[in-house]
N, C-alpha and C. Protein backbone atom coordinates (compact mmCIF):
# COMPACT_ATOMS: atom_id res chain seq x y z
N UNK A 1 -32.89 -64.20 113.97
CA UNK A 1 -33.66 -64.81 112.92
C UNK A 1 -35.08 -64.22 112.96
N UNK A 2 -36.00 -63.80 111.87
CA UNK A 2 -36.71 -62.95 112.01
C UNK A 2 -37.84 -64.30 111.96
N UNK A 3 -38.81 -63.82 112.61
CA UNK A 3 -40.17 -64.50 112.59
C UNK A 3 -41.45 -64.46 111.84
N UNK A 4 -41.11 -62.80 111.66
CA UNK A 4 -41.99 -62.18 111.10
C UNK A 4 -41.14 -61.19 109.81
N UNK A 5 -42.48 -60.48 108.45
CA UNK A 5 -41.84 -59.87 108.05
C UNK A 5 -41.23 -58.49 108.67
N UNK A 6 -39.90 -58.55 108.53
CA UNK A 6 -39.26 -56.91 109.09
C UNK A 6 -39.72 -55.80 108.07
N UNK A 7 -40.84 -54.92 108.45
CA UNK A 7 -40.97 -53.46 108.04
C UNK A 7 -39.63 -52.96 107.91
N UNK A 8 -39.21 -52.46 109.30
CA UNK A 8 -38.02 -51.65 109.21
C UNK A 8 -36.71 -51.74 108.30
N UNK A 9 -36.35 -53.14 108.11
CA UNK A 9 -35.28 -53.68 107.40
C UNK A 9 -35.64 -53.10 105.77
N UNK A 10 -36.67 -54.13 105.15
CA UNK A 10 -37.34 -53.56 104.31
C UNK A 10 -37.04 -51.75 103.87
N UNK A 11 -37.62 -51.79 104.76
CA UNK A 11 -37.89 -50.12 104.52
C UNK A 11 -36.69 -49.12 104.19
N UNK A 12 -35.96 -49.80 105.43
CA UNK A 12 -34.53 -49.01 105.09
C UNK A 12 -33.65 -49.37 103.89
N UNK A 13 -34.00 -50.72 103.46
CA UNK A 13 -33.18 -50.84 102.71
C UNK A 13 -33.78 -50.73 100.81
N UNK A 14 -35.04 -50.19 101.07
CA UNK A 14 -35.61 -49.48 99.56
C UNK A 14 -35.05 -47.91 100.30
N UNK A 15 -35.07 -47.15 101.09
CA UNK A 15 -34.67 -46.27 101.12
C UNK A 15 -32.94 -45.84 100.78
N UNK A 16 -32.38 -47.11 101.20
CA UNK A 16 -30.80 -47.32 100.86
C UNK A 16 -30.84 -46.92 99.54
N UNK A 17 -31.69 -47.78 98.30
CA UNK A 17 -31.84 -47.85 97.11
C UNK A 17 -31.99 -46.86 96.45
N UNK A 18 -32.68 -45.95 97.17
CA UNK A 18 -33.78 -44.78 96.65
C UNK A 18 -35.28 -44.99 95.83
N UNK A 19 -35.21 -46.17 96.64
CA UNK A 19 -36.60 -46.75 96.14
C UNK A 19 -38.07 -46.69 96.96
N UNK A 20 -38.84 -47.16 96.60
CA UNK A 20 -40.18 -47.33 97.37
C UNK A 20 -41.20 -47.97 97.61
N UNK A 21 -42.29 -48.95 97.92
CA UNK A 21 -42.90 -49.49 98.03
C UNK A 21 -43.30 -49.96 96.72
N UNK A 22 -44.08 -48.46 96.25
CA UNK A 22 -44.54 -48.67 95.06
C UNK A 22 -43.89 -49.03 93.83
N UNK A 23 -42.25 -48.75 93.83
CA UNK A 23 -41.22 -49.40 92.78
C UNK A 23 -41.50 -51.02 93.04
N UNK A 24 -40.83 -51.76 94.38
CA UNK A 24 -41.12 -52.31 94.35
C UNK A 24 -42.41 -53.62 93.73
N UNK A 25 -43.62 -53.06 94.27
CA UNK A 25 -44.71 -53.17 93.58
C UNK A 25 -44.79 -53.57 92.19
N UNK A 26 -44.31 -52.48 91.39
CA UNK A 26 -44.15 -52.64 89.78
C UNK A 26 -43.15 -53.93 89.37
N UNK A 27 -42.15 -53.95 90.24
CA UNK A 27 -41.34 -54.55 90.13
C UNK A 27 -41.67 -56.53 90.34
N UNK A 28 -42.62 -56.62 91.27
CA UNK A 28 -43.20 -57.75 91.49
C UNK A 28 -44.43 -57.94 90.33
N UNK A 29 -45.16 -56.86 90.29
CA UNK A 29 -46.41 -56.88 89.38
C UNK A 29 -47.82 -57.41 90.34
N UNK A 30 -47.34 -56.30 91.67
CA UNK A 30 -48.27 -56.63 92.28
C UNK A 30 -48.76 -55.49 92.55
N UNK A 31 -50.03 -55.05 92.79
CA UNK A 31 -50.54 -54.04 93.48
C UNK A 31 -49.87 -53.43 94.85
N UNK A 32 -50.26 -51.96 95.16
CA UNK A 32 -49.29 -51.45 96.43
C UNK A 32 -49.92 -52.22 97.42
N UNK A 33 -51.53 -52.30 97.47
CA UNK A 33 -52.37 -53.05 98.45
C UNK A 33 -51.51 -54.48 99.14
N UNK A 34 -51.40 -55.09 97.93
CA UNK A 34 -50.66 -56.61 97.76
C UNK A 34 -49.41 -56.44 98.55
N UNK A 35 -48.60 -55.85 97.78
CA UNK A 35 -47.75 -55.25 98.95
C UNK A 35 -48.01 -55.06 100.14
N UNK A 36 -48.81 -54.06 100.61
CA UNK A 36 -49.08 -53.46 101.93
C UNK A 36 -49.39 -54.50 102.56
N UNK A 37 -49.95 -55.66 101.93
CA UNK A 37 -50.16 -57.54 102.51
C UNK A 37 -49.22 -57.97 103.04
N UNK A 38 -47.71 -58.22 102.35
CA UNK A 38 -46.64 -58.35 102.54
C UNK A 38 -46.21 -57.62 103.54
N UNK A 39 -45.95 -56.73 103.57
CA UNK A 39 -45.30 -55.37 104.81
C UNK A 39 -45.77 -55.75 106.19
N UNK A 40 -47.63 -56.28 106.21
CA UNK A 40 -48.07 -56.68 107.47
C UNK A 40 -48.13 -58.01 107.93
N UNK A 41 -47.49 -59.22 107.13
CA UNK A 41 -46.92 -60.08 106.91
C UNK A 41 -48.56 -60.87 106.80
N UNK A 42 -49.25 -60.66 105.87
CA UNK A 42 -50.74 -61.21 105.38
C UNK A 42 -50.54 -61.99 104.22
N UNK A 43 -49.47 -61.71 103.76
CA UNK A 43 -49.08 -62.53 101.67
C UNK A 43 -47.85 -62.56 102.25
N UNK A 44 -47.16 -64.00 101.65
CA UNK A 44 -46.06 -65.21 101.49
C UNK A 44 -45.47 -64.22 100.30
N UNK A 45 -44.04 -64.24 100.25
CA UNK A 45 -43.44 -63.73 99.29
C UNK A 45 -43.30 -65.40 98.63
N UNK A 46 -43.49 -65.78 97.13
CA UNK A 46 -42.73 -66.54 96.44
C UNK A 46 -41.28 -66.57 96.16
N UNK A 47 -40.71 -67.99 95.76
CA UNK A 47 -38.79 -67.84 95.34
C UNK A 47 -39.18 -66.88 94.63
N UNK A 48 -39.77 -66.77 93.61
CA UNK A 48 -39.32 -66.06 92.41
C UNK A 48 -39.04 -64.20 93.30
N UNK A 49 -40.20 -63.74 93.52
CA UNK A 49 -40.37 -62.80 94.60
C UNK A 49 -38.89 -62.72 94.65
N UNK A 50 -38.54 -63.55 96.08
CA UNK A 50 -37.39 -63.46 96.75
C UNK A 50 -36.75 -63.23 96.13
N UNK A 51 -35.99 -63.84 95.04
CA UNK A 51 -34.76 -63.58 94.12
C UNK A 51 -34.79 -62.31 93.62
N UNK A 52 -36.33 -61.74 93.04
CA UNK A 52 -36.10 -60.41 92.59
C UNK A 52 -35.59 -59.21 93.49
N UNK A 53 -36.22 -59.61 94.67
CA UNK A 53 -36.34 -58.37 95.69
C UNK A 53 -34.82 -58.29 96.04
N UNK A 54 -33.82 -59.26 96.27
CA UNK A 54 -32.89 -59.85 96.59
C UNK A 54 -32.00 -58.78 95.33
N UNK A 55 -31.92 -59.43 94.28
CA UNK A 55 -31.74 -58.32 93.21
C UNK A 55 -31.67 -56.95 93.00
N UNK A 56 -32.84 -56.32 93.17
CA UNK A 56 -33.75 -55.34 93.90
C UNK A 56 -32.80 -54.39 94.50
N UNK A 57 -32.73 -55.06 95.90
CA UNK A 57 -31.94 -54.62 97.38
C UNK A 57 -30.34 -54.43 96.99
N UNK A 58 -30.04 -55.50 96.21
CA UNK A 58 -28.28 -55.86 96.17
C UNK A 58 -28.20 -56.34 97.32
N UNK A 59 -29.11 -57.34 98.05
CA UNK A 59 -28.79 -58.31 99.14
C UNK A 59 -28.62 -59.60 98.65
N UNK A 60 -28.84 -60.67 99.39
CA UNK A 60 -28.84 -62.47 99.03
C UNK A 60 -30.27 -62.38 99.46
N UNK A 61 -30.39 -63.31 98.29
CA UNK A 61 -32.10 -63.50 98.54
C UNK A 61 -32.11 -64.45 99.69
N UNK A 62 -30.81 -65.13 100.64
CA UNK A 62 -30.89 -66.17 102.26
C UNK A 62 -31.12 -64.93 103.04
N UNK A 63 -30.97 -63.35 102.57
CA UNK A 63 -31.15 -62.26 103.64
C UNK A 63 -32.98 -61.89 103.52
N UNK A 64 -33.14 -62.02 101.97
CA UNK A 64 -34.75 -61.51 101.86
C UNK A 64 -35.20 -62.51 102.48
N UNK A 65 -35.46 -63.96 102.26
CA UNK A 65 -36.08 -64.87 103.10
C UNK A 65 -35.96 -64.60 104.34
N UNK A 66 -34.71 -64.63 105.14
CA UNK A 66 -34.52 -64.09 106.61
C UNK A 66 -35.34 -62.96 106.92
N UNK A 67 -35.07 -61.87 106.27
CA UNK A 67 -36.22 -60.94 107.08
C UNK A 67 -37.47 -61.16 106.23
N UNK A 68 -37.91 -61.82 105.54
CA UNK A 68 -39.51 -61.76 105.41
C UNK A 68 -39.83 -62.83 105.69
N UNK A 69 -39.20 -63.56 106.94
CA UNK A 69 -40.11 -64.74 108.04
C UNK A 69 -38.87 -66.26 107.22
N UNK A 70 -39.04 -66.83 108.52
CA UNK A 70 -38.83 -68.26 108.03
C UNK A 70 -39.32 -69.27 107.04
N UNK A 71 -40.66 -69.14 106.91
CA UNK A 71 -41.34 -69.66 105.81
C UNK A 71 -41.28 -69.67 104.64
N UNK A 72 -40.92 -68.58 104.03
CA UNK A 72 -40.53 -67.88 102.78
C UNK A 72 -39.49 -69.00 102.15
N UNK A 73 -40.09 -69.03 101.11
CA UNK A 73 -39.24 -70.27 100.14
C UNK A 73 -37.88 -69.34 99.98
N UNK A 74 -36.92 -70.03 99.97
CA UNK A 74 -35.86 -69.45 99.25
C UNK A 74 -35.47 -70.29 97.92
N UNK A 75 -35.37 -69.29 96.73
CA UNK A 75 -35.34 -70.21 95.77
C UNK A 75 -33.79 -70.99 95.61
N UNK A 76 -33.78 -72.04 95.21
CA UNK A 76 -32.29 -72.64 95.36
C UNK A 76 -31.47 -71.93 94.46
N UNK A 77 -31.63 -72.17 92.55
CA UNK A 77 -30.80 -71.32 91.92
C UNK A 77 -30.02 -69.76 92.49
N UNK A 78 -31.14 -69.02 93.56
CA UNK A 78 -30.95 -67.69 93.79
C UNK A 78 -29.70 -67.82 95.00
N UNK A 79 -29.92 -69.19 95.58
CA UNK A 79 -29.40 -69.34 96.63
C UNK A 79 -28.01 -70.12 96.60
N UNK A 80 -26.51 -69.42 95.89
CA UNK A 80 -25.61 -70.27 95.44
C UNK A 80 -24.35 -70.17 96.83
N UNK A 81 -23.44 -71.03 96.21
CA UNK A 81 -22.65 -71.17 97.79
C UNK A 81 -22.36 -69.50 97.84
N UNK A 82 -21.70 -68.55 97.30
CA UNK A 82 -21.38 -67.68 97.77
C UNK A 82 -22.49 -66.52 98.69
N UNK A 83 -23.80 -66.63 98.33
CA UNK A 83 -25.31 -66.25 98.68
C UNK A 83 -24.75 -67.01 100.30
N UNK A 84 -25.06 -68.06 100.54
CA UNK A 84 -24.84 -68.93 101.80
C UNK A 84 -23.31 -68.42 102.42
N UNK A 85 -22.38 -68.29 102.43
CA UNK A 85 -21.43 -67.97 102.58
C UNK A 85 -21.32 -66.20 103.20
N UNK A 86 -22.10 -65.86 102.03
CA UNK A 86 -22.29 -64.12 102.69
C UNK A 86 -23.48 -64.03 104.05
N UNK A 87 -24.27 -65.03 103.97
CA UNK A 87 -25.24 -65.25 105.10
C UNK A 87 -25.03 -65.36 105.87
N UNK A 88 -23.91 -66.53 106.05
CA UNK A 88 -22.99 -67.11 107.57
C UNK A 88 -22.58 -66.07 108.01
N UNK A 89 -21.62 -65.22 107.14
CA UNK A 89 -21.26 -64.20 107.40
C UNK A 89 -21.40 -63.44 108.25
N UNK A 90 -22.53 -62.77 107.91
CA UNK A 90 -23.65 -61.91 108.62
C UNK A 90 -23.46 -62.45 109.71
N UNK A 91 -24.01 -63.66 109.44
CA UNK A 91 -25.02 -64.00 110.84
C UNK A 91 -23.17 -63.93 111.88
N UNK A 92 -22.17 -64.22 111.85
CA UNK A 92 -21.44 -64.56 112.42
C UNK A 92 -21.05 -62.96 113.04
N UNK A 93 -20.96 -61.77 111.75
CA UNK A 93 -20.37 -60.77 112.42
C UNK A 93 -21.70 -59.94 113.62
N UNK A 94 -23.17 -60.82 113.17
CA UNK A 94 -24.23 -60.10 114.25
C UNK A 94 -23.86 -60.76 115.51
N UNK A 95 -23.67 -62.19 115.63
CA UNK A 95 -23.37 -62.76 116.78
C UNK A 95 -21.52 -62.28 117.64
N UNK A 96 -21.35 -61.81 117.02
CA UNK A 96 -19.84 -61.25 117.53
C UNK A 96 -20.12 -59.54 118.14
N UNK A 97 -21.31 -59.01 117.49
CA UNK A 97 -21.47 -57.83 117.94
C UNK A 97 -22.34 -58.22 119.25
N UNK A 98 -23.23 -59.03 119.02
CA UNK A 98 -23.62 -59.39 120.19
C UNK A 98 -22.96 -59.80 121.55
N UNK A 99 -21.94 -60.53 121.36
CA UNK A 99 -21.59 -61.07 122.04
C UNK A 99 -20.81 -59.66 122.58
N UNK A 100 -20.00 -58.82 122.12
CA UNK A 100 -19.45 -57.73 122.52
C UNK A 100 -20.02 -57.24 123.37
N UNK A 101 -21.49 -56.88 123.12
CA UNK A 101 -22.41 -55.61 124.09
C UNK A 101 -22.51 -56.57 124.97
N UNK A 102 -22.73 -57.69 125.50
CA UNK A 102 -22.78 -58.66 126.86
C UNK A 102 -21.66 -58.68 127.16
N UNK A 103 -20.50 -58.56 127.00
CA UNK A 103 -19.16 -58.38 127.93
C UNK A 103 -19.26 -57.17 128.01
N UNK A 104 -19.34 -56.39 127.58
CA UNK A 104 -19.67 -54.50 128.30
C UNK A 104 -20.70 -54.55 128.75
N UNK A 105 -21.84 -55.20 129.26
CA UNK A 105 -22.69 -54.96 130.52
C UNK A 105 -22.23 -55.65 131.29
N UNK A 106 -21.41 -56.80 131.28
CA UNK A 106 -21.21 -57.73 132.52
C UNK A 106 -20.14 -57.05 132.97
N UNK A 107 -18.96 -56.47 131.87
CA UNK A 107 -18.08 -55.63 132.78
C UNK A 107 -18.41 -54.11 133.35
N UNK A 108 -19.66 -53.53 133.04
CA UNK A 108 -20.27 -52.68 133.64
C UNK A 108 -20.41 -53.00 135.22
N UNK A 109 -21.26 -54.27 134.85
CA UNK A 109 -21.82 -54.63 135.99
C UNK A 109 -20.75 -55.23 137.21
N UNK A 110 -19.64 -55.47 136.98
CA UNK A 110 -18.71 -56.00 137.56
C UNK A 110 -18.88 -57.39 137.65
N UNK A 111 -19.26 -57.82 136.36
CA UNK A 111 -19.26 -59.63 136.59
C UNK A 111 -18.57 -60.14 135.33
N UNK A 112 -17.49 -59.23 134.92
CA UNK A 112 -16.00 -59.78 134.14
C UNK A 112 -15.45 -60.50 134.67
């Protein structure tokens, strides 16, 4: 669960797009500066925000809230059962990968 906003996530995933900060930007109707606020986690993304960026990405705006901090409103309309559903998701297949790489160090380590 992210705490803060994720640069990297972000980043990679306007690069997924073939996009860029500054699309973005236009896309909010905010300055790159304003942005560059956001990126260093100095400016709150709004729902509305979220839903677009969410849009944006071709993610769930429960993923844009997640990586741009806990705080971040998630807007409800944006946020429908299948949005929640693809979230669990996630979160279930990260905790299964996780859980994988700790049984391959413990059986590294010989404490299988």
């Amino acid at each position: 669960m992210a705490l803060f906003f994720d640069q990297a996530w972000f980043d990679a995933r306007l690069a997924a797009t073939g996009s860029t900060r500054a699309d973005l930007a236009r896309l909010l109707k905010l300055s790159d500066e304003q942005v560059g606020e956001v990126w260093k986690d100095q400016r709150e993304l709004r729902a509305g925000d979220v839903a677009a960026i969410a849009r944006f990405l071709n993610v769930t705006a429960g993923e844009v809230a997640l990586r741009a901090g806990v705080s971040t409103p998630v807007p409800a309309a944006a946020l429908s059962r299948d949005d929640h559903v693809a979230g669990l998701e996630k979160r279930v297949e990260q905790l299964e990968r996780q859980l994988g790489d700790i049984l391959v160090l413990l059986a590294r380590n010989g404490l299988k």
